[in-house]
N, C-alpha and C. Protein backbone atom coordinates (compact mmCIF):
# COMPACT_ATOMS: atom_id res chain seq x y z
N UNK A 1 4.06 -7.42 -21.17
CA UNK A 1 3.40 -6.85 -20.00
C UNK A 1 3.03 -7.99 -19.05
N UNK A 2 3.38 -7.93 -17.74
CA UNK A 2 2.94 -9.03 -16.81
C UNK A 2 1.64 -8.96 -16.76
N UNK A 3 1.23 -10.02 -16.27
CA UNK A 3 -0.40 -10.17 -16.22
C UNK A 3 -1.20 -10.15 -14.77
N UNK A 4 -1.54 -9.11 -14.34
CA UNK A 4 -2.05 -9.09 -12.66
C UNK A 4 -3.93 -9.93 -12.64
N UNK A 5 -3.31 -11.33 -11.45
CA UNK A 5 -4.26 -11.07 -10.81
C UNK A 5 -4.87 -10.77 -9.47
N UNK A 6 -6.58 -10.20 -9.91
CA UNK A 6 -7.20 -9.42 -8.94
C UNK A 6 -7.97 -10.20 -7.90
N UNK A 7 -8.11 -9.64 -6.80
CA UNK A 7 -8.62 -10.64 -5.46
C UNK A 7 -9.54 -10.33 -5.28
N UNK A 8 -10.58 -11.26 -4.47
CA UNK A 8 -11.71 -10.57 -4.25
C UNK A 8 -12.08 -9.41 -3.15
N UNK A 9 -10.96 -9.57 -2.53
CA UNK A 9 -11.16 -8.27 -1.32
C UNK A 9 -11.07 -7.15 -2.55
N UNK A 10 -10.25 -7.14 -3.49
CA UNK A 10 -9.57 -5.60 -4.25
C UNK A 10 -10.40 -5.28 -5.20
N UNK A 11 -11.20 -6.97 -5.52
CA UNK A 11 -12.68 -6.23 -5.96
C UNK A 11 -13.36 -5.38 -5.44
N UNK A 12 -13.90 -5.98 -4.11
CA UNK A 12 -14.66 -5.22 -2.71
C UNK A 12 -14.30 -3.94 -2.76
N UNK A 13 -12.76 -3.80 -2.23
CA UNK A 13 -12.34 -2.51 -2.28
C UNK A 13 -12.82 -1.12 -3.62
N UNK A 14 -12.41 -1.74 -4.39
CA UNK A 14 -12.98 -0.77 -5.51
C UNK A 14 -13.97 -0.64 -5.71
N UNK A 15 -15.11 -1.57 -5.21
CA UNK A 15 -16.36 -1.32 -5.48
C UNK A 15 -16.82 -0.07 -4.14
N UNK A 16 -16.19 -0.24 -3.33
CA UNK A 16 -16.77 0.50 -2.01
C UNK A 16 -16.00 1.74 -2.67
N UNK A 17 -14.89 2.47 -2.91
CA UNK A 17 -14.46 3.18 -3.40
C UNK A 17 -15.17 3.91 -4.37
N UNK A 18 -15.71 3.22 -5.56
CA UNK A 18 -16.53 3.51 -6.57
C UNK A 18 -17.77 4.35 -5.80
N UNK A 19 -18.29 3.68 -4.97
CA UNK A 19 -19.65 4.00 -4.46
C UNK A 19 -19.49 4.75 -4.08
N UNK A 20 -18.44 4.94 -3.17
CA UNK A 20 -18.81 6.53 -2.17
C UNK A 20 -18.20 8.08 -3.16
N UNK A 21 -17.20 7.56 -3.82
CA UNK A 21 -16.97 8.21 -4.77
C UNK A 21 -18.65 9.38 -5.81
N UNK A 22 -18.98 7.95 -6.10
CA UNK A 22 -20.35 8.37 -6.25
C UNK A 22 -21.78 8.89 -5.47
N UNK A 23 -21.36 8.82 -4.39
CA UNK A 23 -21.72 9.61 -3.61
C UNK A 23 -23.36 8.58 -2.75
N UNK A 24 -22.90 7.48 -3.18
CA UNK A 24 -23.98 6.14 -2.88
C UNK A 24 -23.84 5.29 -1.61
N UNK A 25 -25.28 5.16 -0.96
CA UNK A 25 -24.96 4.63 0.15
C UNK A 25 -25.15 2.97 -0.35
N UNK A 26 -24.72 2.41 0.37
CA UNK A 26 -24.80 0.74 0.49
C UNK A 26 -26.64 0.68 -0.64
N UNK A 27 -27.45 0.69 0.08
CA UNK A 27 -28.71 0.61 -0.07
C UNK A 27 -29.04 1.22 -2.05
N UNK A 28 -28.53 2.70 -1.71
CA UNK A 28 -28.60 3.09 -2.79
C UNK A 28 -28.11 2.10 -4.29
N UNK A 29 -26.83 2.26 -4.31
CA UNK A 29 -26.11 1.20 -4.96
C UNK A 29 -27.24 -0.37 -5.09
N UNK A 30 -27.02 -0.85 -4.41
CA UNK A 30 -28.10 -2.71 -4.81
C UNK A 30 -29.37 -2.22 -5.10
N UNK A 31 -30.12 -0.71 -5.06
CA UNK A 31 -31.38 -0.44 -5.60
C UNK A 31 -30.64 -0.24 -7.58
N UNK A 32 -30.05 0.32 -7.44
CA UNK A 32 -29.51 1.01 -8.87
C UNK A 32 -28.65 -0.38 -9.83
N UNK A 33 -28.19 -1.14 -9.19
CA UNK A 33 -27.85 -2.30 -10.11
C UNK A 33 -28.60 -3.53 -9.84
N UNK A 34 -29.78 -3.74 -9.22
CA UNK A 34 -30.67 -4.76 -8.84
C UNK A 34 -30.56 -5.86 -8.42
N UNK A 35 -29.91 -5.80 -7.09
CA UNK A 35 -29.26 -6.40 -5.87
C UNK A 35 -29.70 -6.18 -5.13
N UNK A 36 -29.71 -6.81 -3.88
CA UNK A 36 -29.96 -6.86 -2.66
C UNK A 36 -28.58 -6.08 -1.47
N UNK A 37 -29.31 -5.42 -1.16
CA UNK A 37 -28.15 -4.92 0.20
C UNK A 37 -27.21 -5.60 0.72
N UNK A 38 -27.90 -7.25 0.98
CA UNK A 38 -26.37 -7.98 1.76
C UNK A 38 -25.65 -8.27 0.52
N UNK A 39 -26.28 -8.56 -0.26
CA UNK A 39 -25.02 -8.57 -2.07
C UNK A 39 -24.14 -7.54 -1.56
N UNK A 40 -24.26 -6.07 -1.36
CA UNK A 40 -23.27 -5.32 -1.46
C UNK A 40 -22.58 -5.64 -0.30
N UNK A 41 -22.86 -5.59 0.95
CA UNK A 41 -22.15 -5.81 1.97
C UNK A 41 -20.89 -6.73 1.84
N UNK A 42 -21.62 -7.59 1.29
CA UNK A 42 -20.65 -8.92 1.24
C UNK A 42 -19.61 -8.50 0.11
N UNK A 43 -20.28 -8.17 -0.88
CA UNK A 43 -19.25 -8.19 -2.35
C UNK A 43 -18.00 -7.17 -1.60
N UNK A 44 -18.59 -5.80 -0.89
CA UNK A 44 -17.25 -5.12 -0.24
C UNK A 44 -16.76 -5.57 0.45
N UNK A 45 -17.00 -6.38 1.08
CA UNK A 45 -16.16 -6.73 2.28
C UNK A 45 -15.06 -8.44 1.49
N UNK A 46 -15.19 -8.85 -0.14
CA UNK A 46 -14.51 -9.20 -0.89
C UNK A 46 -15.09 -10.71 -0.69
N UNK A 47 -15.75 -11.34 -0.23
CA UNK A 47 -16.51 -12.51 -0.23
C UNK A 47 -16.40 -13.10 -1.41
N UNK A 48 -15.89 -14.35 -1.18
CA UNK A 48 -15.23 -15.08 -2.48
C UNK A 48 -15.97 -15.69 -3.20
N UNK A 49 -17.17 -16.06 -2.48
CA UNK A 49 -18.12 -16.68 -3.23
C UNK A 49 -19.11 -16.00 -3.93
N UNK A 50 -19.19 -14.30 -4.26
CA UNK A 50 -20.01 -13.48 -4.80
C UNK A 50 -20.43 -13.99 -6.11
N UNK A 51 -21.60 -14.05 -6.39
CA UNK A 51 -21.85 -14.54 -7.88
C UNK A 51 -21.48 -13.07 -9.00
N UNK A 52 -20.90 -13.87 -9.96
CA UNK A 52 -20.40 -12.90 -10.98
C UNK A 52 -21.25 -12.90 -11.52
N UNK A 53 -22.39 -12.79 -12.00
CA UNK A 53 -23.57 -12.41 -12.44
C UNK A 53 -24.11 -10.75 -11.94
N UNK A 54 -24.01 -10.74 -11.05
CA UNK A 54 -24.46 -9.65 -10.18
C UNK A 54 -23.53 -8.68 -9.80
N UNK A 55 -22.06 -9.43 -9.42
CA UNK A 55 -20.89 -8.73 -9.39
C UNK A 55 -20.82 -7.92 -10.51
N UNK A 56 -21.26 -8.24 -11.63
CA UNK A 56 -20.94 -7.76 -13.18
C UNK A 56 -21.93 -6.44 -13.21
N UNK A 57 -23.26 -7.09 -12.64
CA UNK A 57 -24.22 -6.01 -12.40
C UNK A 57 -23.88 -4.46 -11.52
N UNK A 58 -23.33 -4.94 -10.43
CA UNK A 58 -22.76 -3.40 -9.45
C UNK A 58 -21.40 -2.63 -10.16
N UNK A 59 -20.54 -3.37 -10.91
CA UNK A 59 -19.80 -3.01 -11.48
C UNK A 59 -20.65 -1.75 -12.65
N UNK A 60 -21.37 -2.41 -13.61
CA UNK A 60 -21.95 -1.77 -14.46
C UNK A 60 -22.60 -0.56 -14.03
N UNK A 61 -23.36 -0.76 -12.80
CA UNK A 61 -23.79 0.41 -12.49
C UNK A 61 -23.07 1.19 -11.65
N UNK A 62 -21.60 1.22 -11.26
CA UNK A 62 -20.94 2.19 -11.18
C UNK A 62 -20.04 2.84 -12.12
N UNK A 63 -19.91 2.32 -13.42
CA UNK A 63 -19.35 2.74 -14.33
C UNK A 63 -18.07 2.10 -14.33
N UNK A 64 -17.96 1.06 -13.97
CA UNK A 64 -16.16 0.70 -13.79
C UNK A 64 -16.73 -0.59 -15.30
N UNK A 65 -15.18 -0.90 -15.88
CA UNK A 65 -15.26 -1.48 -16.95
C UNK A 65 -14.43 -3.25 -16.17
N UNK A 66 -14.59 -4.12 -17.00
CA UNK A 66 -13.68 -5.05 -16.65
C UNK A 66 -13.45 -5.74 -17.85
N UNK A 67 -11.80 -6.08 -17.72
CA UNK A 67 -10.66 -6.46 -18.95
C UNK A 67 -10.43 -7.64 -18.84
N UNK A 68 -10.90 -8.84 -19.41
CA UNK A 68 -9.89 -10.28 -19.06
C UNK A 68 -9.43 -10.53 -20.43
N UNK A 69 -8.05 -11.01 -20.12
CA UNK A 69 -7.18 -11.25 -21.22
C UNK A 69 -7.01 -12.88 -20.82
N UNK A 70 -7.60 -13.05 -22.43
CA UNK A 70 -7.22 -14.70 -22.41
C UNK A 70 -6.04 -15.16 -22.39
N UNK A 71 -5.62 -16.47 -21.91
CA UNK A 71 -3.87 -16.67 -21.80
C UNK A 71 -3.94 -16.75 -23.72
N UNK A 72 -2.37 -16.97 -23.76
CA UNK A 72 -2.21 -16.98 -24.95
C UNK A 72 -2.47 -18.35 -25.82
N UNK A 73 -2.20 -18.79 -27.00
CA UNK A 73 -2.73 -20.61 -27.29
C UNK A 73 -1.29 -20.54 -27.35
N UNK A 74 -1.48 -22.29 -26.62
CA UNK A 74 -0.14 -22.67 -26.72
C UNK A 74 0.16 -23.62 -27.90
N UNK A 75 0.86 -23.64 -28.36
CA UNK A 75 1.66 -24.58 -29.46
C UNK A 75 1.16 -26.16 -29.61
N UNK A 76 0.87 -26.41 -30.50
CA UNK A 76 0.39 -27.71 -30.52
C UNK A 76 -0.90 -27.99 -29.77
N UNK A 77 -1.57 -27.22 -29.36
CA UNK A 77 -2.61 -27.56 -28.46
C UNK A 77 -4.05 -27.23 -29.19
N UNK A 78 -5.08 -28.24 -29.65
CA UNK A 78 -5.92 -28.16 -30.08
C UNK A 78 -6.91 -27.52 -29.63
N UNK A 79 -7.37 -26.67 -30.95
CA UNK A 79 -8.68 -25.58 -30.63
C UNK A 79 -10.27 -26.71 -30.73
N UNK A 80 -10.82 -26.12 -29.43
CA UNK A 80 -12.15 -26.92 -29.51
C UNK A 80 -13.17 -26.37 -30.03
């Protein structure tokens, strides 16, 4: 299986998706995962520098899950 990666706009995107989906305004949302309003602004609009701390937080409270797959170990290469 190829391995996709995700951008931070397509973060943004899904998170704004998620929200209205849920029927949440901007405001609503950063009250419900304990953020600040421009957190959300910014995180939708895909701002690269969003702290994943918090990113992890709006995620959680919209119910979306997130998958990272470690690369694989390569051969000869020592475990630390």
């Amino acid at each position: 299986m190829a391995r996709r990666t995700i951008t931070t706009v397509e973060i943004g995107n899904i998170v704004r998706t998620a929200r209205k989906a849920a029927g949440l305004r901007q405001d609503e949302l950063a009250g419900a995962a304990g953020v600040g309003l421009r957190f959300i602004v910014d995180l939708e609009a895909g701002k690269p520098t969003a702290q994943i701390g918090k990113t992890l937080q709006v995620l959680a409270a919209l119910g979306c899950s997130v998958d990272i797959t470690p690369p694989p170990e390569s051969k000869g290469a020592g475990k630390a």
